[in-house]
N, C-alpha and C. Protein backbone atom coordinates (compact mmCIF):
# COMPACT_ATOMS: atom_id res chain seq x y z
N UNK A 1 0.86 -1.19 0.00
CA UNK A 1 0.00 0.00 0.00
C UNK A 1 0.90 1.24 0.00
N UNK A 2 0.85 2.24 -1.02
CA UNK A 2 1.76 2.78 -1.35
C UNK A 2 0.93 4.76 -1.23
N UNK A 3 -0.49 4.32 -2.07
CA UNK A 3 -0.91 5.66 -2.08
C UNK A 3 -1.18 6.23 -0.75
N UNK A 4 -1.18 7.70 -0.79
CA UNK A 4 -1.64 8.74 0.61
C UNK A 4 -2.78 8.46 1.01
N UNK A 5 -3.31 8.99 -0.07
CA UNK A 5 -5.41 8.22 -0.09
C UNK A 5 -5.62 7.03 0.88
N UNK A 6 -4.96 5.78 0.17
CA UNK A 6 -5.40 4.22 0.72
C UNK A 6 -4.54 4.71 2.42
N UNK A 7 -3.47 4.84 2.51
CA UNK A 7 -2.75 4.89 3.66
C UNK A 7 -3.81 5.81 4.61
N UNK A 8 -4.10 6.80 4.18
CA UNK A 8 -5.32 7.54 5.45
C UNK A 8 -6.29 6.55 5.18
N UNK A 9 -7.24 6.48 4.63
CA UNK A 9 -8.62 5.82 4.35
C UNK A 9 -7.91 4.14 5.56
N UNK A 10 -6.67 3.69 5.48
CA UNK A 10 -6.41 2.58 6.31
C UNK A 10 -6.51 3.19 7.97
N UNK A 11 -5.66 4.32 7.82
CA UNK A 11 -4.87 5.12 9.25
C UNK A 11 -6.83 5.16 10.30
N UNK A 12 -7.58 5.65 9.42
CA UNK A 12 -8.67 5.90 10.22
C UNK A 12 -9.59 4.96 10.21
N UNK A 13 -9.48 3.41 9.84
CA UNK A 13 -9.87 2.23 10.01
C UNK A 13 -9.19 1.58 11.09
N UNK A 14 -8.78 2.34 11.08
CA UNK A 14 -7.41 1.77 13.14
C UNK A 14 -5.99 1.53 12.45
N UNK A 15 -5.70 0.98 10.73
CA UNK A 15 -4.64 0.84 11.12
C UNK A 15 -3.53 1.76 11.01
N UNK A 16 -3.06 1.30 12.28
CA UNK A 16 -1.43 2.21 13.01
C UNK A 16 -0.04 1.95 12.13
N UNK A 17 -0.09 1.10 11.69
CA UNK A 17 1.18 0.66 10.81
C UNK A 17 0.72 1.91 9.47
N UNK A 18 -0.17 1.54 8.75
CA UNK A 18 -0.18 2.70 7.58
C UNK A 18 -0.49 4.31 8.16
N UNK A 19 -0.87 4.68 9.31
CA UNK A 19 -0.54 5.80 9.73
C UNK A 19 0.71 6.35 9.76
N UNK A 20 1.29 5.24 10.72
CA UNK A 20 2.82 5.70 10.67
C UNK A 20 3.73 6.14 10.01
N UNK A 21 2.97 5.23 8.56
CA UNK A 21 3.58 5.03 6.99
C UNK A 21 3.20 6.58 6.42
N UNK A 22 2.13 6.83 6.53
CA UNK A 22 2.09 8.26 5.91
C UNK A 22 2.47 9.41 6.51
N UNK A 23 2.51 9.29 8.33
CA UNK A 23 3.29 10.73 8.74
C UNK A 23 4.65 10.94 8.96
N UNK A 24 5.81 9.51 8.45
CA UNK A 24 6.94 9.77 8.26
C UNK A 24 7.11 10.03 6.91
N UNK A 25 6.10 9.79 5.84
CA UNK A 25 6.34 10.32 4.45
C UNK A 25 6.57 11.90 4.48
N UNK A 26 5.60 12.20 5.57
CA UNK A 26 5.25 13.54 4.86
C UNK A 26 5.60 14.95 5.86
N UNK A 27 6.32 14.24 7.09
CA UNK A 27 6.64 14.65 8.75
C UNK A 27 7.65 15.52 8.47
N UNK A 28 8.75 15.39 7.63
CA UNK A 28 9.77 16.47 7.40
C UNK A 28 9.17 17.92 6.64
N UNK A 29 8.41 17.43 5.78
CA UNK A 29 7.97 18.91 5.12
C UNK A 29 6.98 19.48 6.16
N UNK A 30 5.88 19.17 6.83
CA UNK A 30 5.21 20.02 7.87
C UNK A 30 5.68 20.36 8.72
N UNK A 31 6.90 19.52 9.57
CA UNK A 31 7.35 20.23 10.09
C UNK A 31 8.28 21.67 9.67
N UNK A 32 8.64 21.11 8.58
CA UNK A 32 9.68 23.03 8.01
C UNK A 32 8.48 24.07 7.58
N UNK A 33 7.37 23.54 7.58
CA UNK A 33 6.08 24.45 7.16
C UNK A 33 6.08 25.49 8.57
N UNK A 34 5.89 24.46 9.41
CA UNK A 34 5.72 25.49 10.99
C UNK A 34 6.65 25.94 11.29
N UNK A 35 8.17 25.38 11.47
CA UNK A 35 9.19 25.58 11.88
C UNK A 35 9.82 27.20 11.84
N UNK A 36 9.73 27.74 10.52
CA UNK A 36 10.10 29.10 10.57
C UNK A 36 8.71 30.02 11.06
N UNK A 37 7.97 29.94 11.46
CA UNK A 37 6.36 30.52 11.51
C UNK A 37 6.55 30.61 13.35
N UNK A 38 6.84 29.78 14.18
CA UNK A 38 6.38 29.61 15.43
C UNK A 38 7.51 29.44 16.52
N UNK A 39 7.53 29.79 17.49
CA UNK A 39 8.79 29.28 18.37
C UNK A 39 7.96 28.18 19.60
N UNK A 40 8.97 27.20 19.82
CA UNK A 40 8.38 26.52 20.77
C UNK A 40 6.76 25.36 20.83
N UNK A 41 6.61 25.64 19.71
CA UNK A 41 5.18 24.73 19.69
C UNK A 41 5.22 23.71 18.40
N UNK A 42 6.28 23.81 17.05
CA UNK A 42 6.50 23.24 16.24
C UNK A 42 5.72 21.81 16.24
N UNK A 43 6.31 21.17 17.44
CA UNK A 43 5.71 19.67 17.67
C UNK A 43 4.29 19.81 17.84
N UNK A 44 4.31 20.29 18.40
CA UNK A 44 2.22 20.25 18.79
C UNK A 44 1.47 20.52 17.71
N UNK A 45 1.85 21.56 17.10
CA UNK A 45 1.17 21.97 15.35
C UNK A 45 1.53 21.33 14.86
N UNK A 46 2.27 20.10 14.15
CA UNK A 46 2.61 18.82 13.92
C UNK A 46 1.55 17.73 13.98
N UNK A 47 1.76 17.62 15.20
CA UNK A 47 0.65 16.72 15.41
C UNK A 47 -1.01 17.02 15.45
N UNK A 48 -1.12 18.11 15.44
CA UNK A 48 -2.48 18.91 15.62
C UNK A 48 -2.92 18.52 13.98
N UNK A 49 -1.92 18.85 13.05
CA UNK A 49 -2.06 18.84 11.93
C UNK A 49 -2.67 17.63 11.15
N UNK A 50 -1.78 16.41 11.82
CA UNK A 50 -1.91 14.62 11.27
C UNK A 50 -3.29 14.40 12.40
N UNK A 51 -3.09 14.60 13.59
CA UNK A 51 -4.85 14.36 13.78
C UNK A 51 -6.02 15.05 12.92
N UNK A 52 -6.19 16.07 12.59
CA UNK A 52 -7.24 16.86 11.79
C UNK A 52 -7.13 15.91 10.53
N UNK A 53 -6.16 15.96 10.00
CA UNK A 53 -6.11 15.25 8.80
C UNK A 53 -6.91 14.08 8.96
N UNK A 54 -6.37 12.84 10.08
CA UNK A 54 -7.12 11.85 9.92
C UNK A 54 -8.44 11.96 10.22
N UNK A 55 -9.14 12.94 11.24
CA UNK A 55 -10.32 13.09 11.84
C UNK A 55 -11.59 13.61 10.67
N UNK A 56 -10.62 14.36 9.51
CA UNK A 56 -11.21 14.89 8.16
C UNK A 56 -11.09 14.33 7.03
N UNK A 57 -10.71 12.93 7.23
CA UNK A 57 -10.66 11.82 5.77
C UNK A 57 -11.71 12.03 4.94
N UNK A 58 -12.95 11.94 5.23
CA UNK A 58 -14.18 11.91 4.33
C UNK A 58 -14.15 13.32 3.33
N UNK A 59 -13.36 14.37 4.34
CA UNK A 59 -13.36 15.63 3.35
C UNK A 59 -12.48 15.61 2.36
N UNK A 60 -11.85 14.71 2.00
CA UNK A 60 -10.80 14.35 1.05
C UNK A 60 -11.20 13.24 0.10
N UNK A 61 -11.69 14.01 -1.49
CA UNK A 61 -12.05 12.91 -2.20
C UNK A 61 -11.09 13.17 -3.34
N UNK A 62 -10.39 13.42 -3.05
CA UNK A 62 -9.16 13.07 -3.89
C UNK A 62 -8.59 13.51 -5.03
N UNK A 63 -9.11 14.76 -5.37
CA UNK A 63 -9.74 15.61 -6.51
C UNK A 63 -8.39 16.17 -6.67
N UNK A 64 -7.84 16.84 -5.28
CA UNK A 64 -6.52 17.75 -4.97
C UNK A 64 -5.97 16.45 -4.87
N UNK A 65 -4.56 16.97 -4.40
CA UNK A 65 -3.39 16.09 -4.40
C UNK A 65 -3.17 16.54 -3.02
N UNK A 66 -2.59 14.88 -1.93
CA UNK A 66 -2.66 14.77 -0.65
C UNK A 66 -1.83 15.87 -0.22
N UNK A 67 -0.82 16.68 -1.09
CA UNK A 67 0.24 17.05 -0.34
C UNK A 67 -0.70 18.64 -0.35
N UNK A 68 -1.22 18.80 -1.17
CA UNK A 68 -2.40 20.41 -0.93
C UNK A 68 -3.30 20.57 0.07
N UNK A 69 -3.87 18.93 0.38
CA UNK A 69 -4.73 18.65 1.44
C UNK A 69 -4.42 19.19 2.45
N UNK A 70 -3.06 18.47 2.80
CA UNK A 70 -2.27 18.32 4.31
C UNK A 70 -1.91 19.70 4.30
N UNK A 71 -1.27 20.59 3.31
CA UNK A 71 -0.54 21.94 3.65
C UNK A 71 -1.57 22.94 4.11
N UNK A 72 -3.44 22.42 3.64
CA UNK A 72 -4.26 23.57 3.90
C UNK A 72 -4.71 22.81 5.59
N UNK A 73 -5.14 22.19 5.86
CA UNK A 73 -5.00 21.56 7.09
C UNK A 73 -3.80 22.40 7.68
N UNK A 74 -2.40 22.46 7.54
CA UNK A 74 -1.37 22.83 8.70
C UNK A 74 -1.96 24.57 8.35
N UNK A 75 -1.85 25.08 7.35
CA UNK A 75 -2.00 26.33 7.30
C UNK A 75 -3.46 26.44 8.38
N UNK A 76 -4.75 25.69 8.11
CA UNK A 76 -6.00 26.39 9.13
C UNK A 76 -4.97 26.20 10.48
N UNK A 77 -4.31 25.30 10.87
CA UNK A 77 -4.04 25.22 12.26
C UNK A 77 -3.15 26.09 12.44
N UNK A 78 -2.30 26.96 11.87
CA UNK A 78 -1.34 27.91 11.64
C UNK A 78 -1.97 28.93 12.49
N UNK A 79 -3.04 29.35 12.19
CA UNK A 79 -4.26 30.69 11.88
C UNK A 79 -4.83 30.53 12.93
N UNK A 80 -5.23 29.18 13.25
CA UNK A 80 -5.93 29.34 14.54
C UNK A 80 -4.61 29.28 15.67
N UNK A 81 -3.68 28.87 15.48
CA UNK A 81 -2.92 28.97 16.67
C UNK A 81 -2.49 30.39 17.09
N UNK A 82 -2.57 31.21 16.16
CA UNK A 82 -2.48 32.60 16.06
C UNK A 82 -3.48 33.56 16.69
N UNK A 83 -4.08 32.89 16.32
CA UNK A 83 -5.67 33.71 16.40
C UNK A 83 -5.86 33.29 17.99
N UNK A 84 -5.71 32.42 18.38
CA UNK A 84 -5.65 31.99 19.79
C UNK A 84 -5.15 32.98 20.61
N UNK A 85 -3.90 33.44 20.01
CA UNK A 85 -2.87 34.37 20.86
C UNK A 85 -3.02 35.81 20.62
N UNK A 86 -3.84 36.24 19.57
CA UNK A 86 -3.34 37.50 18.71
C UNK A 86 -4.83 37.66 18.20
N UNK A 87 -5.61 38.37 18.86
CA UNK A 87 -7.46 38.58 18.37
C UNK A 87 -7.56 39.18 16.69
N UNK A 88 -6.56 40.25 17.22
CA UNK A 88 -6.51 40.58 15.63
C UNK A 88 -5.71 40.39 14.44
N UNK A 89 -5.14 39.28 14.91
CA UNK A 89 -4.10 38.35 13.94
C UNK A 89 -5.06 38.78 12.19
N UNK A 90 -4.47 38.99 11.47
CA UNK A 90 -5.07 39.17 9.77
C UNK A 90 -3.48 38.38 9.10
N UNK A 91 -3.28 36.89 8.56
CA UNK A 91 -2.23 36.22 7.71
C UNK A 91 -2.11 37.12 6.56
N UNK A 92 -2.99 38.32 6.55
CA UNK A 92 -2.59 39.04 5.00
C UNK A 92 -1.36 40.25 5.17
N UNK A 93 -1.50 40.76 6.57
CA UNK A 93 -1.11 41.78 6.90
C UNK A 93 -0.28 41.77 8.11
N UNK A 94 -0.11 40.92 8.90
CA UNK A 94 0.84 40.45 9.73
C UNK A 94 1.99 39.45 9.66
N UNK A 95 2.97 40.03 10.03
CA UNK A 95 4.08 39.07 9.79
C UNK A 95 4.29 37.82 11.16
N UNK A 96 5.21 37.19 10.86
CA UNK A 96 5.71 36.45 12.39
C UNK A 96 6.76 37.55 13.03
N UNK A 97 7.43 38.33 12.66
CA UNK A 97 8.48 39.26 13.23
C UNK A 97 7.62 40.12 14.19
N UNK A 98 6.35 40.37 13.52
CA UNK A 98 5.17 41.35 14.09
C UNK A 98 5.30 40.59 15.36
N UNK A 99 4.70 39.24 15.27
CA UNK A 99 4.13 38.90 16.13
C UNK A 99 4.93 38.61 17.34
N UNK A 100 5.96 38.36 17.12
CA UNK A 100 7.16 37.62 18.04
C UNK A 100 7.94 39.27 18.72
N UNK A 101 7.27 39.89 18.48
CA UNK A 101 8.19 41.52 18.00
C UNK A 101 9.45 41.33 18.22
N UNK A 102 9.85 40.72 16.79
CA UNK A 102 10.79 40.54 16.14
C UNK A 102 11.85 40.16 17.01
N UNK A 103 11.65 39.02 18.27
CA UNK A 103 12.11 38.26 18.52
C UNK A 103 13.05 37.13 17.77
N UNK A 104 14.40 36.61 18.00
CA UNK A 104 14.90 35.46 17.35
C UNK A 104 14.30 34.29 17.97
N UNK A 105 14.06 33.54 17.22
CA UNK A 105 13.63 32.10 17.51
C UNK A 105 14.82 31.12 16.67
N UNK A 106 14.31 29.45 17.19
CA UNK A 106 15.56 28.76 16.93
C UNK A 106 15.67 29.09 15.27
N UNK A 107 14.75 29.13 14.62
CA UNK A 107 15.23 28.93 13.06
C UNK A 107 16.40 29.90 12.64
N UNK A 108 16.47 31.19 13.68
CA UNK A 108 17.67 32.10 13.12
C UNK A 108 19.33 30.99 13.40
N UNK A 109 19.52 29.70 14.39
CA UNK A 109 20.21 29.13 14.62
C UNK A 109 20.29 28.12 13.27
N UNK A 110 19.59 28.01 12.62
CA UNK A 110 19.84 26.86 11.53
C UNK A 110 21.03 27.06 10.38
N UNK A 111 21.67 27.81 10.13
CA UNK A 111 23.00 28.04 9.50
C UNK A 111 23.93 28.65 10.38
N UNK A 112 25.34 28.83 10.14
CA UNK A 112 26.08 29.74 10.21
C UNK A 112 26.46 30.70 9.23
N UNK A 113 25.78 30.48 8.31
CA UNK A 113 25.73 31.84 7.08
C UNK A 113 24.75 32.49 7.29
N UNK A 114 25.60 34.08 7.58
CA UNK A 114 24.68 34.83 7.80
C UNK A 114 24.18 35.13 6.63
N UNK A 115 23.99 34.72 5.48
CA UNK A 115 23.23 35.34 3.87
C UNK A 115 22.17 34.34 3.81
N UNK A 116 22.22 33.13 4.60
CA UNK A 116 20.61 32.49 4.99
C UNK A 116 20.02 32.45 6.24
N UNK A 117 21.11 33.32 6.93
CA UNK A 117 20.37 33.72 7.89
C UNK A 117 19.40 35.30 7.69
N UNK A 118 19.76 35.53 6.85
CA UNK A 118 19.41 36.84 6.28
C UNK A 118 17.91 36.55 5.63
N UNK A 119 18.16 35.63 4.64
CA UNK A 119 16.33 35.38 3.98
C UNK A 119 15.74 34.76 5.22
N UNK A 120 15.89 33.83 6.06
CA UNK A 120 14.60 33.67 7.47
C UNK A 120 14.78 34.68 7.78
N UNK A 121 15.24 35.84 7.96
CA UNK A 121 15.04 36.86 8.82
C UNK A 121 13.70 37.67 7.73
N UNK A 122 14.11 37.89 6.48
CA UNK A 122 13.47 38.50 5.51
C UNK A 122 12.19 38.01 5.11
N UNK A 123 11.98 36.29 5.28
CA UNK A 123 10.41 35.81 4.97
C UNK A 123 9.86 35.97 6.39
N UNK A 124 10.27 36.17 7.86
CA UNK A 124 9.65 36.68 9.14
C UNK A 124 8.95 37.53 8.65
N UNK A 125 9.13 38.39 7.79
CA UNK A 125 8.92 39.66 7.88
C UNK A 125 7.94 40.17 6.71
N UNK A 126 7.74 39.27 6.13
CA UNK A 126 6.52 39.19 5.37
C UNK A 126 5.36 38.49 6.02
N UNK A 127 4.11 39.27 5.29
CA UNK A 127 3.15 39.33 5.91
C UNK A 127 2.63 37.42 5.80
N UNK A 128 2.07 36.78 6.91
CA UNK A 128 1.88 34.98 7.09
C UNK A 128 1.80 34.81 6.04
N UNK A 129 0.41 35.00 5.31
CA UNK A 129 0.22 34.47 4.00
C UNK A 129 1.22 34.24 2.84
N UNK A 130 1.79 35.76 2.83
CA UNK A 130 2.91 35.61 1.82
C UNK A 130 4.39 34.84 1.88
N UNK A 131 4.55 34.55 3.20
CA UNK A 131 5.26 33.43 3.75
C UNK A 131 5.29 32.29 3.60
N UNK A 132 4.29 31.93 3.63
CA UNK A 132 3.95 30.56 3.73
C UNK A 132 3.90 30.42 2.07
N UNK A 133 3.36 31.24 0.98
CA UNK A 133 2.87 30.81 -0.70
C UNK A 133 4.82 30.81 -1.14
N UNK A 134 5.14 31.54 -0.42
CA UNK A 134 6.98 31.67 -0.79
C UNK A 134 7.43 30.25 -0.49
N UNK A 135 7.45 30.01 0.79
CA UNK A 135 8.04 28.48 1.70
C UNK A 135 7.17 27.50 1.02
N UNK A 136 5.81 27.41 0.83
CA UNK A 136 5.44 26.11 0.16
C UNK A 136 5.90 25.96 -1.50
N UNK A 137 6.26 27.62 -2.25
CA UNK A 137 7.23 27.13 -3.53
C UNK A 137 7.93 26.80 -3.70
N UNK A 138 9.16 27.68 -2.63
CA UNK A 138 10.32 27.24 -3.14
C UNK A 138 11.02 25.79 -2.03
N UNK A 139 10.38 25.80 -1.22
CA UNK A 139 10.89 24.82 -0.04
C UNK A 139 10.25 23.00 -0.75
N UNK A 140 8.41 23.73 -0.72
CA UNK A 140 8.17 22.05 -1.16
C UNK A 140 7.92 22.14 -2.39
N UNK A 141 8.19 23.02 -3.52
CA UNK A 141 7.78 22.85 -4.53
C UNK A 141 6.40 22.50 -5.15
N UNK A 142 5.63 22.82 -4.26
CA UNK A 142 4.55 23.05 -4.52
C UNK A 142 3.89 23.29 -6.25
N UNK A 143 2.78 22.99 -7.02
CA UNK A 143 2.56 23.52 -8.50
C UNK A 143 1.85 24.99 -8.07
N UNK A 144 1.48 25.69 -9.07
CA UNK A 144 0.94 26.50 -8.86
C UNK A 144 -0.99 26.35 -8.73
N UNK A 145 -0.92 25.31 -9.31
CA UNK A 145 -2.63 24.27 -8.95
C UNK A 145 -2.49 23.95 -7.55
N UNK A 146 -1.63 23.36 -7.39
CA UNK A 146 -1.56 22.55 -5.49
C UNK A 146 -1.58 24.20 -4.53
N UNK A 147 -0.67 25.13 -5.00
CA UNK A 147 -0.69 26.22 -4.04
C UNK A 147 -1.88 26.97 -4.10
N UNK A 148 -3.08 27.17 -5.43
CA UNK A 148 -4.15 27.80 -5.32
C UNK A 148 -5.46 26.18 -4.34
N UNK A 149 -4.49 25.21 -4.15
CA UNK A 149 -5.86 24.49 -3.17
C UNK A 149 -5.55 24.76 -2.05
N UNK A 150 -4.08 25.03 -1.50
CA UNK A 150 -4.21 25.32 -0.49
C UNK A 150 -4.66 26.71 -0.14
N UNK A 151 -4.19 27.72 -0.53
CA UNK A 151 -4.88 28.44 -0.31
C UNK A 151 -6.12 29.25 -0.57
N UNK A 152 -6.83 28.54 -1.48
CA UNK A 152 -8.52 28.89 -1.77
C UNK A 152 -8.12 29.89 -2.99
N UNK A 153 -7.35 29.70 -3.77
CA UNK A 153 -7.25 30.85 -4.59
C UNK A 153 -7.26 30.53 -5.66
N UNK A 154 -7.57 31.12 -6.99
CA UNK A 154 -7.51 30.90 -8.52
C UNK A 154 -5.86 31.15 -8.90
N UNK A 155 -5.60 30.08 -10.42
CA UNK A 155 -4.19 30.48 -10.97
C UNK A 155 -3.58 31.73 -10.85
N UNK A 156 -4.32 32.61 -11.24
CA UNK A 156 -3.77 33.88 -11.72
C UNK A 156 -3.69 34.60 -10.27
N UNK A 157 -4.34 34.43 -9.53
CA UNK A 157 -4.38 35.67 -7.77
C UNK A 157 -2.98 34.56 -7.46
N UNK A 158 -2.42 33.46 -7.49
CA UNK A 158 -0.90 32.50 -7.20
C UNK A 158 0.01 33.53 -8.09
N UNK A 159 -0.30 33.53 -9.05
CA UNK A 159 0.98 33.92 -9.87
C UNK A 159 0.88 35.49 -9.47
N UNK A 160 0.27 36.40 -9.27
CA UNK A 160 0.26 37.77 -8.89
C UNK A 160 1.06 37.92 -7.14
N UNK A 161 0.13 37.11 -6.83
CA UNK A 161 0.30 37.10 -5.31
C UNK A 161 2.33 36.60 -5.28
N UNK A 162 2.25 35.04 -6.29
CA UNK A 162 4.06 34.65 -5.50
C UNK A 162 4.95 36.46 -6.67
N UNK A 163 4.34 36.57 -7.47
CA UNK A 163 5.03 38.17 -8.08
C UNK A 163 5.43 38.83 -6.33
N UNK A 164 4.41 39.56 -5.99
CA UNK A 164 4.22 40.16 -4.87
C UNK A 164 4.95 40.26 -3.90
N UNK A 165 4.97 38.61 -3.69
CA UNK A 165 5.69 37.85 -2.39
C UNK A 165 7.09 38.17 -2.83
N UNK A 166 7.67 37.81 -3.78
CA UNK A 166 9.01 37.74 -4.27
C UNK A 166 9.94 39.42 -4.16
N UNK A 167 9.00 40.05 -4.50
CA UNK A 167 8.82 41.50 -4.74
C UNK A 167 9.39 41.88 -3.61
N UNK A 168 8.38 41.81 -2.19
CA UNK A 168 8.65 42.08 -0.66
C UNK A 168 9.85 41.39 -0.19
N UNK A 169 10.15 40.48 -0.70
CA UNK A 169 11.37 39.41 0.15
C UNK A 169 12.61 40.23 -0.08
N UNK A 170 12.65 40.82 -1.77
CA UNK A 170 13.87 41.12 -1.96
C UNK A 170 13.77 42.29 -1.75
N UNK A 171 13.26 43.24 -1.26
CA UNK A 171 13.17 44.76 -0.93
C UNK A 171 13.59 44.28 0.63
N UNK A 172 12.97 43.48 1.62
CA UNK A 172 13.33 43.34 2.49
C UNK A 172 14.89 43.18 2.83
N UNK A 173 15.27 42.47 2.19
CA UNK A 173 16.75 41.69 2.23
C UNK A 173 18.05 42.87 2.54
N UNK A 174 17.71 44.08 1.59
CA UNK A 174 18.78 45.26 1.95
C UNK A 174 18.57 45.63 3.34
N UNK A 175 16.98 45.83 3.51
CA UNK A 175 16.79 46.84 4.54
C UNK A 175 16.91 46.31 6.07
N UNK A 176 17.18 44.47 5.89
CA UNK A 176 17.52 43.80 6.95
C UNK A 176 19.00 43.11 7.15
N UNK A 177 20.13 43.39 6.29
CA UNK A 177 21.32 42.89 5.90
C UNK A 177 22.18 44.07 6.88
N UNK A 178 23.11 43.30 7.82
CA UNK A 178 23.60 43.84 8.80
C UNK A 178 25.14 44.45 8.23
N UNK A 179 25.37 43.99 7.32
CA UNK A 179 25.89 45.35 6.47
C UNK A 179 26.04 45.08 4.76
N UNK A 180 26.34 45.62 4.42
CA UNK A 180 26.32 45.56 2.70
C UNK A 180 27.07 44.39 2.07
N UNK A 181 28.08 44.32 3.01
CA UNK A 181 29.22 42.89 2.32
C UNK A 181 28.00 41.86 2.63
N UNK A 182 27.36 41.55 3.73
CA UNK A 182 26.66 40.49 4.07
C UNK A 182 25.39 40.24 2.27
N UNK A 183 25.02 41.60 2.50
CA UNK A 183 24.40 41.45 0.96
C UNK A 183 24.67 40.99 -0.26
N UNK A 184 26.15 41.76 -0.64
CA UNK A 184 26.71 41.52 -1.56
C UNK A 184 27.32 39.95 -1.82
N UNK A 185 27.71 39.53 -0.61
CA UNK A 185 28.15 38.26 -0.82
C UNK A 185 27.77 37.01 -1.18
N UNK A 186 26.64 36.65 -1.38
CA UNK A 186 25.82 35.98 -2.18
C UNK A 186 25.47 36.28 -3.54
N UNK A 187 26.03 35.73 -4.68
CA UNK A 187 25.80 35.85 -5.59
C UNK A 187 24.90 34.77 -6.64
N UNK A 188 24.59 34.10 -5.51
CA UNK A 188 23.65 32.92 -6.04
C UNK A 188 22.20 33.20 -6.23
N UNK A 189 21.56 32.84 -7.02
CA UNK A 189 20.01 33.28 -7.31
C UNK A 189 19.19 32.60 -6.31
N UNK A 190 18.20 33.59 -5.74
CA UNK A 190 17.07 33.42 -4.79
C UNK A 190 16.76 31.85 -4.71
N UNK A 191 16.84 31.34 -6.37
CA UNK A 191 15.75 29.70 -5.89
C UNK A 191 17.00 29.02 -5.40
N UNK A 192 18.16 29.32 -5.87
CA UNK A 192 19.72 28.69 -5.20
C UNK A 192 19.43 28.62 -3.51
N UNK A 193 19.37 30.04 -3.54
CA UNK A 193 19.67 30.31 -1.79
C UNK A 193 18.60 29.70 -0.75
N UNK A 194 17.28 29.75 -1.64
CA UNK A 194 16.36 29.03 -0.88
C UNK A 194 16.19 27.78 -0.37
N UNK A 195 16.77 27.41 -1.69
CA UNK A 195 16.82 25.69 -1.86
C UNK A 195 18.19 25.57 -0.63
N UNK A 196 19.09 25.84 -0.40
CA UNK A 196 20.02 25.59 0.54
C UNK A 196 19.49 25.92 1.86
N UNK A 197 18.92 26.60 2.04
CA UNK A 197 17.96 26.68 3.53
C UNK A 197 17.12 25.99 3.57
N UNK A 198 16.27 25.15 2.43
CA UNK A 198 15.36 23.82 2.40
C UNK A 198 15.96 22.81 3.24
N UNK A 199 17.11 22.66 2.75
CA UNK A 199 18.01 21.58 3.20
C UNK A 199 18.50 21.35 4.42
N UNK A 200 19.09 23.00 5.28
CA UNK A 200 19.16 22.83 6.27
C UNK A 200 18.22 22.99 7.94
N UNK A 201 17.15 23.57 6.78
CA UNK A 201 15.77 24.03 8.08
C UNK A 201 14.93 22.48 8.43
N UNK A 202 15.74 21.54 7.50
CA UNK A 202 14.69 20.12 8.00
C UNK A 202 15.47 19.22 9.48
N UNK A 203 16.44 20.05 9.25
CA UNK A 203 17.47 19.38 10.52
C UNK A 203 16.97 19.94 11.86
N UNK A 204 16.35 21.88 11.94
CA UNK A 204 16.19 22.46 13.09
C UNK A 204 14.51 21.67 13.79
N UNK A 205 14.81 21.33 14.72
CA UNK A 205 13.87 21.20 15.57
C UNK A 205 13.58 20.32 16.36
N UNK A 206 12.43 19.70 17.55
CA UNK A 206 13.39 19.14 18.86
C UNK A 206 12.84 18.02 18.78
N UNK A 207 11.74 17.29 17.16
CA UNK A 207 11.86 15.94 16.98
C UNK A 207 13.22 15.35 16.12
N UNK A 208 12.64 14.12 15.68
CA UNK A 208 13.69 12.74 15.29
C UNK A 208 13.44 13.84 13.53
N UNK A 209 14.47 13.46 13.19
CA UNK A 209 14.25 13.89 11.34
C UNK A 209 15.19 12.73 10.67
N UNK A 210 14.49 12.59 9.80
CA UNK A 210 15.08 11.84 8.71
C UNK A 210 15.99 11.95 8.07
């Protein structure tokens, strides 16, 4: 048994073996979903996430692809964990820097280059939503179909919106670069630099990783 589908549709028939099977498939990418977003609760939104999922099988007929399913699932629990803390939390218009006021959390520990420590500092600082449509492109590679299911949106508001997003990241990047060499010294292109913080943000955090 190989598909996501059959593996939940098993997980919420009791069996525990194909549960297991699908939240170590898919346990490294949700966790780097929350990981730069939250300090200290990573694990719990984790798991908050794979229970809803299984508790909401029937709402899954299979139309989307499991990995759009699961990312809009962690994103509602994102929002409400927010919203819990923060009444007037808005993911359009608030950042995590906002929220943390601009507190470091562990993810600023996940390199010793400060030029990727520089973009987590720079997607903090975009507003949730636009965070998260950035991190689910360039991190999970997301399509631009899978990113309009997760987030309720048509092709064209994805492709305007990741414009947008991309737009803010790199305006950010000067105005948060602790001095100009730190800027200058990367000469690698954005999906380069991202993709190398993919790699090392699956290592930060205080479960087992693969």
């Amino acid at each position: 048994m190989s598909d996501d589908h059959e593996l939940l549709l098993a997980w919420r028939r009791g069996d525990a073996t194909a549960g297991q099977r699908l939240i170590e498939r898919h346990l490294e990418s949700v966790h780097r979903f929350f990981s730069n977003k939250v300090t200290g609760a990573t694990d719990d939104l984790v798991q908050r996430t794979f229970l809803a999922c299984m508790e909401s099988v029937e709402g899954f007929e299979g139309r989307a692809s499991f990995r759009s399913y699961l990312f809009a699932i962690a994103r509602n629990v994102l929002h409400r964990h927010f919203r819990e803390r923060h009444r007037a939390f808005d993911p359009l218009t608030i950042s995590v820097s906002h929220l943390a006021n601009d507190q470091r959390s562990p993810a600023d520990r996940v390199t010793e280059l400060e030029e990727q420590r520089l973009l987590l500092r720079a997607l903090r600082a975009l507003p949730i939503e636009l965070q998260t449509l950035l991190e689910l492109a360039y991190w999970e590679g997301l399509s631009d179909r899978e990113l309009g299911e997760v987030l309720e949106l048509p092709p064209g508001t994805i492709k305007s919106r990741l414009r947008k997003a991309r737009q803010q990241l790199e305006e950010a990047l000067p105005r948060l670069a602790r001095s100009p060499d730190v800027l200058l010294s990367s000469r690698q292109t954005l999906d380069a630099w991202a993709a190398g913080i993919r790699e090392r943000t699956g290592i930060e955090g205080g479960g087992k990783r693969r």
